[in-house]
N, C-alpha and C. Protein backbone atom coordinates (compact mmCIF):
# COMPACT_ATOMS: atom_id res chain seq x y z
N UNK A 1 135.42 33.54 140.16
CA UNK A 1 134.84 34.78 140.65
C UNK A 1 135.28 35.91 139.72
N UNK A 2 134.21 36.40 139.54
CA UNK A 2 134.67 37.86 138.69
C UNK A 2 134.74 39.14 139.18
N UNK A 3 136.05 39.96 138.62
CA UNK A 3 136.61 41.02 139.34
C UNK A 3 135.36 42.23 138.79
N UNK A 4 134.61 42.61 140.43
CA UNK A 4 133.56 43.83 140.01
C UNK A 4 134.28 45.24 140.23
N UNK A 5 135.69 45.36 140.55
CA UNK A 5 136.14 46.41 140.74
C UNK A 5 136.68 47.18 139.55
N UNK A 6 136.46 46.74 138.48
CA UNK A 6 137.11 47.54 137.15
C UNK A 6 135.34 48.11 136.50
N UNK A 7 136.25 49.82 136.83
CA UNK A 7 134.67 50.52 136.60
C UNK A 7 134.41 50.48 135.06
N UNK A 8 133.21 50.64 134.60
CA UNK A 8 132.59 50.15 133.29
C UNK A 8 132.86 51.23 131.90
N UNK A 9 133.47 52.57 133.19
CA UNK A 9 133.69 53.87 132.14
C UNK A 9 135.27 53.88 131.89
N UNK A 10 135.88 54.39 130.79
CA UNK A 10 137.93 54.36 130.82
C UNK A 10 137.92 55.82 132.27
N UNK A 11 139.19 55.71 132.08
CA UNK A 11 139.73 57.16 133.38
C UNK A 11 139.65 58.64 132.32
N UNK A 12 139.12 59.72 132.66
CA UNK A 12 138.91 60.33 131.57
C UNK A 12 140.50 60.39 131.05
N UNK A 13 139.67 61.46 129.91
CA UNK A 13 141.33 61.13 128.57
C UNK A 13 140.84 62.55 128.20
N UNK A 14 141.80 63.01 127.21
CA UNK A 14 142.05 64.04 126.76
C UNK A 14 140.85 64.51 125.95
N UNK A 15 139.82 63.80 125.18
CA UNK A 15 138.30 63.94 124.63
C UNK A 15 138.10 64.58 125.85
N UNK A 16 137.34 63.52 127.33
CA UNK A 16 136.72 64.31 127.95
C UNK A 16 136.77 65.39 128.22
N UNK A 17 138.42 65.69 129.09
CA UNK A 17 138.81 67.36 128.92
C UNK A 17 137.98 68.09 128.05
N UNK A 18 138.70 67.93 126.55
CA UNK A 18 138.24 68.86 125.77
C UNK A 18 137.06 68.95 125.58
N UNK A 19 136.21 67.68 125.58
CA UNK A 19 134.57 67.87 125.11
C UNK A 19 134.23 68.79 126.92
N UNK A 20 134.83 68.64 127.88
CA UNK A 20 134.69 69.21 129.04
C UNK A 20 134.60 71.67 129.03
N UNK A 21 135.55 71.11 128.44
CA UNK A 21 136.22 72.89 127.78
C UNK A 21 135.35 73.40 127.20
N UNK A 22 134.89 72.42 125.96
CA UNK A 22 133.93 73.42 124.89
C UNK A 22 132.80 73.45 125.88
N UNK A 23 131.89 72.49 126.37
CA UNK A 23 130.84 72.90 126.99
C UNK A 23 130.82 74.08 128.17
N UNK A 24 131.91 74.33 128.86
CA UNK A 24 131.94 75.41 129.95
C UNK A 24 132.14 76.22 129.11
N UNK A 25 132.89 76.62 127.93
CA UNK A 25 133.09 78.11 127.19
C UNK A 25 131.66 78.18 126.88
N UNK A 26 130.86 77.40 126.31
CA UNK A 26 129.72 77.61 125.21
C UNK A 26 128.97 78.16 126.34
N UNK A 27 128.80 77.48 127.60
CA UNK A 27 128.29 77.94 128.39
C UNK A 27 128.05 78.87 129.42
N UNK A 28 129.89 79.43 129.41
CA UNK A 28 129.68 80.42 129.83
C UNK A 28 129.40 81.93 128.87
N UNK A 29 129.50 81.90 127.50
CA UNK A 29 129.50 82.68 126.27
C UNK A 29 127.84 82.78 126.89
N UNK A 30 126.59 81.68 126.98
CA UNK A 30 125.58 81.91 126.81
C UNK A 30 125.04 82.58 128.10
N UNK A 31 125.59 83.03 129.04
CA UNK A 31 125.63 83.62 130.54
C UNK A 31 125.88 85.25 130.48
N UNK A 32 126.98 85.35 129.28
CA UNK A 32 127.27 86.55 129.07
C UNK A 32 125.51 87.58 128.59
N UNK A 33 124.79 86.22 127.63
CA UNK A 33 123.49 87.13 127.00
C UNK A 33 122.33 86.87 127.87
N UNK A 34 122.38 86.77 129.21
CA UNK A 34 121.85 86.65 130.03
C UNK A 34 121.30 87.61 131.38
N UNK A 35 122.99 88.54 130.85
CA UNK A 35 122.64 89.97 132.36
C UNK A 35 123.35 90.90 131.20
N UNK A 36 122.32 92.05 131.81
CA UNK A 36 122.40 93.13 131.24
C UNK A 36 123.97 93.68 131.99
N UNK A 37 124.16 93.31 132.83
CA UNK A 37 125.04 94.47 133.70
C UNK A 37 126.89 94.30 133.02
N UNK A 38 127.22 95.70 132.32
CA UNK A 38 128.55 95.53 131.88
C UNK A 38 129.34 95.38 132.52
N UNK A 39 129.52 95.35 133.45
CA UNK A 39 130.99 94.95 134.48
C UNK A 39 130.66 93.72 134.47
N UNK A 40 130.19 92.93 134.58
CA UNK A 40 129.81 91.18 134.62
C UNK A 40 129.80 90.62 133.21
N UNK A 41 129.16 91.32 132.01
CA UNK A 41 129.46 90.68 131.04
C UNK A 41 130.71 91.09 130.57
N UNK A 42 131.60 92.32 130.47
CA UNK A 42 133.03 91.81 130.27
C UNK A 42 133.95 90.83 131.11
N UNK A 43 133.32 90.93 132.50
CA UNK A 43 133.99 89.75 133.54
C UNK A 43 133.96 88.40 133.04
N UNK A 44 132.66 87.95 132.33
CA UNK A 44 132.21 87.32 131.62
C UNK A 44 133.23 86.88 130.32
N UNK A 45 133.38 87.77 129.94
CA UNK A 45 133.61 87.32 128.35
C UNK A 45 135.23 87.36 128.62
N UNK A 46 136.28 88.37 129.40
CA UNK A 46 137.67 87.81 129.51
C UNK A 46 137.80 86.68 130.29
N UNK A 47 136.90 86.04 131.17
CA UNK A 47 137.37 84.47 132.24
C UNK A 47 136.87 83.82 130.83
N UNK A 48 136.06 83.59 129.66
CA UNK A 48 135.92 82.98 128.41
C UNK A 48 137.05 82.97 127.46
N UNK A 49 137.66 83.93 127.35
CA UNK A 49 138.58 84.55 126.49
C UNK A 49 139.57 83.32 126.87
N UNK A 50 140.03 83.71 128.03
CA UNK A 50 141.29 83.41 128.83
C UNK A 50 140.93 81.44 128.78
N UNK A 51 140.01 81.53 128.92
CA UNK A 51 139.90 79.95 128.95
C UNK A 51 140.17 79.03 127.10
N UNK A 52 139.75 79.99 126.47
CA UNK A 52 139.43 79.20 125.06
C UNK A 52 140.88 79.57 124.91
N UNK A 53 141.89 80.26 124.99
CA UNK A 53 143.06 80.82 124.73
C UNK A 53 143.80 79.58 125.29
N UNK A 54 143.47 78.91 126.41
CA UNK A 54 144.58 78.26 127.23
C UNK A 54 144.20 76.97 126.47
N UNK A 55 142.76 76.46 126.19
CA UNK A 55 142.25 75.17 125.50
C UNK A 55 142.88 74.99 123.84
N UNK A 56 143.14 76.18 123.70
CA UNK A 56 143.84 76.04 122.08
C UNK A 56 145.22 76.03 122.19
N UNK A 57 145.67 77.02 122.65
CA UNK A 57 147.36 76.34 122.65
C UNK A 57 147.00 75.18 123.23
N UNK A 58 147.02 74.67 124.69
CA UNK A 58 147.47 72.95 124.79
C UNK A 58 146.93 71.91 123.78
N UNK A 59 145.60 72.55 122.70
CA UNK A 59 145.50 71.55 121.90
C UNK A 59 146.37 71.30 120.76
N UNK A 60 146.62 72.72 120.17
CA UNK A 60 148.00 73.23 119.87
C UNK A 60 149.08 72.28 119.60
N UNK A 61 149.22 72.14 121.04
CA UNK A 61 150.65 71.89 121.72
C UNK A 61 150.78 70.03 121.45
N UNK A 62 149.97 69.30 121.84
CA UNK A 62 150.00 68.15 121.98
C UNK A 62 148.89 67.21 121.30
N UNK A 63 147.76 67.80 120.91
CA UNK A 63 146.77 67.28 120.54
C UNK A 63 146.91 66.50 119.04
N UNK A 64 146.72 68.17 118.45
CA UNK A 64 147.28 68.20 117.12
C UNK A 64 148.54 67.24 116.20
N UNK A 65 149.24 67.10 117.17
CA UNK A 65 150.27 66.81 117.19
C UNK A 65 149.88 65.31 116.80
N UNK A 66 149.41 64.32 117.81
CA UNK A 66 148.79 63.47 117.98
C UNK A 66 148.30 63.01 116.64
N UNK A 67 146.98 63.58 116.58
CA UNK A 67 146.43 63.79 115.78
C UNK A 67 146.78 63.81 114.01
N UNK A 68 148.00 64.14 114.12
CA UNK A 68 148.51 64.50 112.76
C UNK A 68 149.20 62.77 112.17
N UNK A 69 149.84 62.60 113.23
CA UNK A 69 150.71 61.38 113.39
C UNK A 69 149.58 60.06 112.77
N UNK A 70 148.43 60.06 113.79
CA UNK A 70 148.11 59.01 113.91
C UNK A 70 146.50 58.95 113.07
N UNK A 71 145.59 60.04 112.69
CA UNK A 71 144.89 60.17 111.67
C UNK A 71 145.17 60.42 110.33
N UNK A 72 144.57 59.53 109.26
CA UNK A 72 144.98 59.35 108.07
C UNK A 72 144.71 60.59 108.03
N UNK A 73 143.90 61.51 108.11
CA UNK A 73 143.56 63.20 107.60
C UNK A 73 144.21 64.04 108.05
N UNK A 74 145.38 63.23 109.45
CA UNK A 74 145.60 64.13 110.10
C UNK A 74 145.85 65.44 109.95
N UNK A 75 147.05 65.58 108.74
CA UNK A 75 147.71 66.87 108.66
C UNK A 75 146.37 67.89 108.16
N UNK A 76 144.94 67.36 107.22
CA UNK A 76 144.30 68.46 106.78
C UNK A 76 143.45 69.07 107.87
N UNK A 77 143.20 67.82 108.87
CA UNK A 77 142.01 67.86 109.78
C UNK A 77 143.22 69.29 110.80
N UNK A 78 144.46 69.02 110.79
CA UNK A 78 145.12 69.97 112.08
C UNK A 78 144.95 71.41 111.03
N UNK A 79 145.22 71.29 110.14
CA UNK A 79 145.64 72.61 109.14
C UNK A 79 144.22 73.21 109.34
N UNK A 80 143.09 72.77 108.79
CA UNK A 80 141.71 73.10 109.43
C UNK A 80 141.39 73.67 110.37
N UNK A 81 141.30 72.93 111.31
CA UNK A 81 141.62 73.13 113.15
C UNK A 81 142.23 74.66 113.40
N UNK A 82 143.73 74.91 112.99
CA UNK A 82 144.27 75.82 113.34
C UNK A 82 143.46 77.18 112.31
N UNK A 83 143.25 76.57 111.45
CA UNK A 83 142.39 77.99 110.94
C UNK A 83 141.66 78.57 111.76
N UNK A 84 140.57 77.44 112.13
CA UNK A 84 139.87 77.91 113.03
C UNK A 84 139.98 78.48 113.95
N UNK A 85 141.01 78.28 114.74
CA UNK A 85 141.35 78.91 116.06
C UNK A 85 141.94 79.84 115.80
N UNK A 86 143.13 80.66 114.17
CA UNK A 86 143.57 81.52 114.35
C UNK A 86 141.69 82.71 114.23
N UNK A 87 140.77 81.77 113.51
CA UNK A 87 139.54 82.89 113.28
C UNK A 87 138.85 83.28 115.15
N UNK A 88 138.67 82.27 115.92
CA UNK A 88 138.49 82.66 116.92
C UNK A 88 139.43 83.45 117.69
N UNK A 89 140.87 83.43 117.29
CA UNK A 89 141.83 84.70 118.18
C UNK A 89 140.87 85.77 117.53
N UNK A 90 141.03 86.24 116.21
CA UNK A 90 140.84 87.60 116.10
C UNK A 90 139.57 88.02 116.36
N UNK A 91 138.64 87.19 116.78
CA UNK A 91 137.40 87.19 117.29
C UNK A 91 137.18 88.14 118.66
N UNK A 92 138.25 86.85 119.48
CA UNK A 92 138.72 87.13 120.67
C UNK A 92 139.29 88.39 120.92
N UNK A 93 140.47 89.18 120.19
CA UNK A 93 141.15 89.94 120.40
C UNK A 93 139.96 91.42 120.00
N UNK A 94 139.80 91.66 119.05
CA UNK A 94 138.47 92.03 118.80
C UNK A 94 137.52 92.43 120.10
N UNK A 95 137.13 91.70 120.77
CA UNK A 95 136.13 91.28 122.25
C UNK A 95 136.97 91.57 122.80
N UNK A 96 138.19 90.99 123.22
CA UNK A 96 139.05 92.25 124.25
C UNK A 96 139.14 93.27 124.53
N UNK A 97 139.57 93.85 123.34
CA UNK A 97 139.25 95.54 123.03
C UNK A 97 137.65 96.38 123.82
N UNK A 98 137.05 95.78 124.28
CA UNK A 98 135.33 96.67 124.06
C UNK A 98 135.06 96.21 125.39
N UNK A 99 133.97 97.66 125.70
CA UNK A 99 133.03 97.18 126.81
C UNK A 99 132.19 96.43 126.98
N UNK A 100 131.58 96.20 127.95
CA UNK A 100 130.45 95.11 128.14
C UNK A 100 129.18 95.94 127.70
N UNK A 101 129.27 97.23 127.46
CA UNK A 101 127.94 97.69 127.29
C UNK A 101 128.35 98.40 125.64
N UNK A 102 129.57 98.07 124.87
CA UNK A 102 129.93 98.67 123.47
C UNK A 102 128.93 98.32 122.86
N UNK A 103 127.83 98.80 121.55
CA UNK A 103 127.19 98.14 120.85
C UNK A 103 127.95 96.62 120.08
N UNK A 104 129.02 96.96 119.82
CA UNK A 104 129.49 95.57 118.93
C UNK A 104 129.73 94.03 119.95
N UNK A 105 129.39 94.74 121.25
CA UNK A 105 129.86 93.60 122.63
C UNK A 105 129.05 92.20 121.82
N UNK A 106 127.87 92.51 121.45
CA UNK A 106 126.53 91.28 121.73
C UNK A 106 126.91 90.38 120.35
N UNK A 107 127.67 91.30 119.31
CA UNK A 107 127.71 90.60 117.79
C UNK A 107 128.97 89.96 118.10
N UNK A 108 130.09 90.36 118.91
CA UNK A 108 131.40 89.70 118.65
C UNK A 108 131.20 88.39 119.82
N UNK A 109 130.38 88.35 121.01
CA UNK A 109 129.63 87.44 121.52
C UNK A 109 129.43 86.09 120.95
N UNK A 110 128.42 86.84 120.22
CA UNK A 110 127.50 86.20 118.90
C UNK A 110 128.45 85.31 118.41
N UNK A 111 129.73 86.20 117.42
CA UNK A 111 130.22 85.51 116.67
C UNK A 111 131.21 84.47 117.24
N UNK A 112 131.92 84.29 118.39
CA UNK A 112 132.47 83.47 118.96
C UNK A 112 132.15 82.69 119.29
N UNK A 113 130.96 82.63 119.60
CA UNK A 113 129.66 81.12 120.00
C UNK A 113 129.64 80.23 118.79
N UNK A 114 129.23 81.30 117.98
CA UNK A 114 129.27 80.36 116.68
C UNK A 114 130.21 79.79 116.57
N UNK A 115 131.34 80.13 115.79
CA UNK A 115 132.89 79.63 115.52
C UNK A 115 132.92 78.71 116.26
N UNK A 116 132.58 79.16 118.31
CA UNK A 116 133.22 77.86 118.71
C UNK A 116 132.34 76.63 118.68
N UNK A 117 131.09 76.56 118.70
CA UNK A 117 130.46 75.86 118.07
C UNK A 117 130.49 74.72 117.59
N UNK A 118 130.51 75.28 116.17
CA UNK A 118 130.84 74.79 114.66
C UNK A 118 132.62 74.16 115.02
N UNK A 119 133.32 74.66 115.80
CA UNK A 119 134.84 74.19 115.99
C UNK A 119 134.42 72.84 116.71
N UNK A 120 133.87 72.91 117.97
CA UNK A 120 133.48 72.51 118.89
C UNK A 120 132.69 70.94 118.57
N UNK A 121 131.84 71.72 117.43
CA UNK A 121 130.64 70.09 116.79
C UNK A 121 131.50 69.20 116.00
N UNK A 122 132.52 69.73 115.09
CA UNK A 122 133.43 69.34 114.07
C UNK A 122 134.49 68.15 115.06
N UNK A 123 135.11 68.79 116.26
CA UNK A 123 136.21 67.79 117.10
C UNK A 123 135.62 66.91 117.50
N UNK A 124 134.40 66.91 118.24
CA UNK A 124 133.58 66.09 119.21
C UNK A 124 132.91 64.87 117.82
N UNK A 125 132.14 65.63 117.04
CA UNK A 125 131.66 64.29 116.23
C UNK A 125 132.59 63.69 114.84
N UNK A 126 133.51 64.10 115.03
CA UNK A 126 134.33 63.83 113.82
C UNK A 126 135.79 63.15 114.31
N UNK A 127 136.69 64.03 114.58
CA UNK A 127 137.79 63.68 115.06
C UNK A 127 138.48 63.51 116.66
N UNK A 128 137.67 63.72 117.48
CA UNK A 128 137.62 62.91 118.73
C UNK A 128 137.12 61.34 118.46
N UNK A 129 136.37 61.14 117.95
CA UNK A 129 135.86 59.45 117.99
C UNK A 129 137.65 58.85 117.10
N UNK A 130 137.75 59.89 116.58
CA UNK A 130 139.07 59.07 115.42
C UNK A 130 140.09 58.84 116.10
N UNK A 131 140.42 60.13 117.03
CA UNK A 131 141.71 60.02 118.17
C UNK A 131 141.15 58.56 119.03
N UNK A 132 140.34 58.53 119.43
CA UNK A 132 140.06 57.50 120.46
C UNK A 132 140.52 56.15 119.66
N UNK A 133 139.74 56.15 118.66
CA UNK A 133 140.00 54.41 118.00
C UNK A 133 141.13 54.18 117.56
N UNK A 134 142.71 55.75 117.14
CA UNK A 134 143.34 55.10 117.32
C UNK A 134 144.65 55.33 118.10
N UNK A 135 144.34 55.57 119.12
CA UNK A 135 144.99 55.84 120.75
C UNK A 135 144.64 55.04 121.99
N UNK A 136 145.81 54.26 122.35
CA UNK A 136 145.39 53.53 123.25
C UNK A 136 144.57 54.28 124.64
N UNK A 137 144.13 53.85 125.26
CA UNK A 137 143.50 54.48 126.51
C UNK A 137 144.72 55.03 127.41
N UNK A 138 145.77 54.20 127.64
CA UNK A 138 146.99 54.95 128.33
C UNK A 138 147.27 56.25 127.55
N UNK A 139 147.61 56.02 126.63
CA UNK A 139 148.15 57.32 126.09
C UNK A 139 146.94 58.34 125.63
N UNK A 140 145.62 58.41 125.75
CA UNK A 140 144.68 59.06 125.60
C UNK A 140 144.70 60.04 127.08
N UNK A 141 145.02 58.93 128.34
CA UNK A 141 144.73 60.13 129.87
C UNK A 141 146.09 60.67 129.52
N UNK A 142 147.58 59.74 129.37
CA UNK A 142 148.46 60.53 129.25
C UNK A 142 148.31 62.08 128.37
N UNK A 143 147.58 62.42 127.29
CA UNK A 143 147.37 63.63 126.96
C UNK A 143 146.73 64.89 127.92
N UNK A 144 145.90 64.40 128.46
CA UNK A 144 144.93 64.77 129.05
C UNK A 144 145.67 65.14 130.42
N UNK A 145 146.79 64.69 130.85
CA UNK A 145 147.55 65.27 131.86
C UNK A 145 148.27 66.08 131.10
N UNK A 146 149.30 66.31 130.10
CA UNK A 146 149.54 67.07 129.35
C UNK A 146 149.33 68.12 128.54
N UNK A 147 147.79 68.32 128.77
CA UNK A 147 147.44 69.34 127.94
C UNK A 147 146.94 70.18 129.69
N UNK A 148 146.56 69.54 130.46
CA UNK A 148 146.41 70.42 132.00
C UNK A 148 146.76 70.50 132.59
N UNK A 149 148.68 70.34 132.16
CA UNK A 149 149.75 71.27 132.48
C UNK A 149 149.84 72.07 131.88
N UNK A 150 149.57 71.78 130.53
CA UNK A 150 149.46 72.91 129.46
C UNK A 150 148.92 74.03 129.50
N UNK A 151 147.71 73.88 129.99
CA UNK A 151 147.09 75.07 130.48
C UNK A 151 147.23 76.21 131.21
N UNK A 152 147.74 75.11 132.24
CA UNK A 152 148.51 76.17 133.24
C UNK A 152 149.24 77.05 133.07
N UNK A 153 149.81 77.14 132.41
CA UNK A 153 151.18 77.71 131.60
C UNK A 153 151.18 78.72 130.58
N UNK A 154 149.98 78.57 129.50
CA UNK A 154 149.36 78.73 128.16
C UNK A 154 148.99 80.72 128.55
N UNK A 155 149.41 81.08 127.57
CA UNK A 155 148.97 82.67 127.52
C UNK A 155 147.51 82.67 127.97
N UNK A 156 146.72 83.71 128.60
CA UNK A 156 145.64 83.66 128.82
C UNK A 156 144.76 84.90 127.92
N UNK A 157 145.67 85.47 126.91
CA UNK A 157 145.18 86.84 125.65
C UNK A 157 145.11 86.01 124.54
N UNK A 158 144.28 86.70 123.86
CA UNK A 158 144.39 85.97 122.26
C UNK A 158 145.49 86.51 122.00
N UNK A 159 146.39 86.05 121.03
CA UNK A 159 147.74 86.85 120.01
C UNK A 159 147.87 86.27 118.74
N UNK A 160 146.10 86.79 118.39
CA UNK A 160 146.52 86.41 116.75
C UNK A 160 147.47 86.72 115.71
N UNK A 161 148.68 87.51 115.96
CA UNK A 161 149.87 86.96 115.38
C UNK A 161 150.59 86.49 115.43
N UNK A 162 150.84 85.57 116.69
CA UNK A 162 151.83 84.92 117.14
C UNK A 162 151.39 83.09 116.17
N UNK A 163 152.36 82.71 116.13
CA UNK A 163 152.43 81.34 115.05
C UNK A 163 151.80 80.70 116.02
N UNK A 164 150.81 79.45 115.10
CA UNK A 164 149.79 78.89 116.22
C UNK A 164 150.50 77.49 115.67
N UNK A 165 151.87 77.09 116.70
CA UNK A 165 152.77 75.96 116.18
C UNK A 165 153.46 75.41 117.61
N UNK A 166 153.14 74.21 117.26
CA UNK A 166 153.48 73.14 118.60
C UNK A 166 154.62 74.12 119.21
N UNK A 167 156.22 74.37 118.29
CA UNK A 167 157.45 74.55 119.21
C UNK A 167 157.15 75.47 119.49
N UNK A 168 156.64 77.10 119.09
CA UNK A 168 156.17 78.09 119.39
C UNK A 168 155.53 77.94 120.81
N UNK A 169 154.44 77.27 120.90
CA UNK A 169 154.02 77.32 122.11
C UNK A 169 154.49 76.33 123.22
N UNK A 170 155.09 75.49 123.01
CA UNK A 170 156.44 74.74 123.98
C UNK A 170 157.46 75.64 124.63
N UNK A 171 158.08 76.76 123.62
CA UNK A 171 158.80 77.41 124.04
C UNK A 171 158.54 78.77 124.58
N UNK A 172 157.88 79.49 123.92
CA UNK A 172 157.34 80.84 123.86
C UNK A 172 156.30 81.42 124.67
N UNK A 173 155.21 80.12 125.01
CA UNK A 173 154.06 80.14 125.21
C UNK A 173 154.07 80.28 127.13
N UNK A 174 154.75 79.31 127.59
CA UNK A 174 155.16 80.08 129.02
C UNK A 174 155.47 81.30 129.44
N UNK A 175 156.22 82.34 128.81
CA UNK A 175 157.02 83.52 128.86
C UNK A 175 155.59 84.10 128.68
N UNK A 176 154.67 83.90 127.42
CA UNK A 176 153.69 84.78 126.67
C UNK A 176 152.95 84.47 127.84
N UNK A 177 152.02 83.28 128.21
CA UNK A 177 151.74 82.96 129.51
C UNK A 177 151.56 84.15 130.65
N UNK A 178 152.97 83.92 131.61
CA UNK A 178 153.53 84.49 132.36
C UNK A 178 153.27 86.12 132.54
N UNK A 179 153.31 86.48 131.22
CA UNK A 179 153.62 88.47 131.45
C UNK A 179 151.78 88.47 131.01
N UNK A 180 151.09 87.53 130.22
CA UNK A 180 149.60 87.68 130.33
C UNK A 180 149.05 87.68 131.63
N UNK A 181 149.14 86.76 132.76
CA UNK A 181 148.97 86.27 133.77
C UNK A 181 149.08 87.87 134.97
N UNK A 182 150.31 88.11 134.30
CA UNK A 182 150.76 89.49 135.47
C UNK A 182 150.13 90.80 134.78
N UNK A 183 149.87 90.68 133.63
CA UNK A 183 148.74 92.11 132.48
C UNK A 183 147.09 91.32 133.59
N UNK A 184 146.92 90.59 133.80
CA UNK A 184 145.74 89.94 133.98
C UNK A 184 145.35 90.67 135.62
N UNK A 185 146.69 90.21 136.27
CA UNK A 185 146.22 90.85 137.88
C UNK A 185 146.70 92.06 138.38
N UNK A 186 147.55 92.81 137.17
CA UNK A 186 147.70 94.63 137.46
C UNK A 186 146.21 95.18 136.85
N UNK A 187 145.72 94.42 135.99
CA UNK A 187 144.51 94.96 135.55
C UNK A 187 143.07 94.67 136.18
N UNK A 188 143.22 93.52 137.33
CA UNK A 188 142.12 93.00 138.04
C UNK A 188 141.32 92.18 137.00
N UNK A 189 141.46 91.63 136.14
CA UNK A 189 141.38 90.97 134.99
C UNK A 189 141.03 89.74 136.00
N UNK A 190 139.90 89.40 135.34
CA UNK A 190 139.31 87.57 136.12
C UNK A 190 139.70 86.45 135.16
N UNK A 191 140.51 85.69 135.25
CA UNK A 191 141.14 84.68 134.62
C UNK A 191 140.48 83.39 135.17
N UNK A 192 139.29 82.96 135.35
CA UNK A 192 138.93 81.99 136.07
C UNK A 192 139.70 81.29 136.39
């Protein structure tokens, strides 16, 4: 007799998450060019902010990490990676600054879609398939619990000068976290 109880899909893993992340940012970025009304599209664009902020440190934090170890490219594919994300902080920080109705609101929009994108198409068809083939499935969900603790925790501001480095945000990144979290609800700031 054969066992029909082992389902046909793995338990998600740290891909799904993340391929999970980029599609709600992209999607909520494309919501922002959708209503005219500025109190909703900056509501809009800091619960985005705050989210791509928390998805990069924990990838940051543990992914990368991963990644570096166990892909032959690793170290160029992470060095890459973090470019990218330091270009989406100042993107981000940038879009912090402004109203929902500033003329530059719709271009710095614009330009964060893109970036994340192009960040976004690069992990998913390139180096997510690479993490998978060579990470066992245990240690693939084990990330994937680890990076959404990570989150939890993870600054919710861009701080494109702060070092975008595993111990940095192991150590630092709670504290930075923490006083973002409390800037977030003296300011009525929507942190989804």
């Amino acid at each position: 007799m054969t066992d029909t109880t082992t389902p046909d899909r793995h338990a998600p893993d740290v891909v799904d998450a993340l391929t999970q992340d980029h599609h709600e940012a992209l999607d909520l970025l494309g919501r922002i060019g959708a209503t005219t009304d500025a109190a909703e599209r900056r509501d809009l664009a800091d619960t985005v902010i705050a989210e791509v902020v928390r998805h990069s440190v924990a990838e940051e934090m543990y992914v990368y990490p991963a990644m570096s170890s166990h892909l032959s490219d690793g170290a160029d594919t992470v060095a890459h990676d973090k470019d990218e994300h330091e270009g989406l902080e100042r993107i981000m920080k940038d879009l912090e600054g402004i109203g929902g109705d500033d003329p530059r609101f719709d271009d710095l929009v614009t330009a964060m879609a893109d970036a994340l994108r192009h960040h976004a198409s690069d992990e998913e068809a390139e180096q997510f398939p690479k993490l998978r083939a060579a990470l066992d499935e245990e240690t693939l969900v084990g990330l994937r619990r680890k990076v959404e603790t990570a989150k939890k925790l993870a600054p919710t501001r861009p701080h494109p000068d702060a070092p975008n480095a595993e111990l940095f945000h192991k150590l630092a990144g709670p504290g930075v976290g923490l006083v973002d979290r409390l800037r977030d609800r003296l300011s009525g700031r929507a942190t989804g």
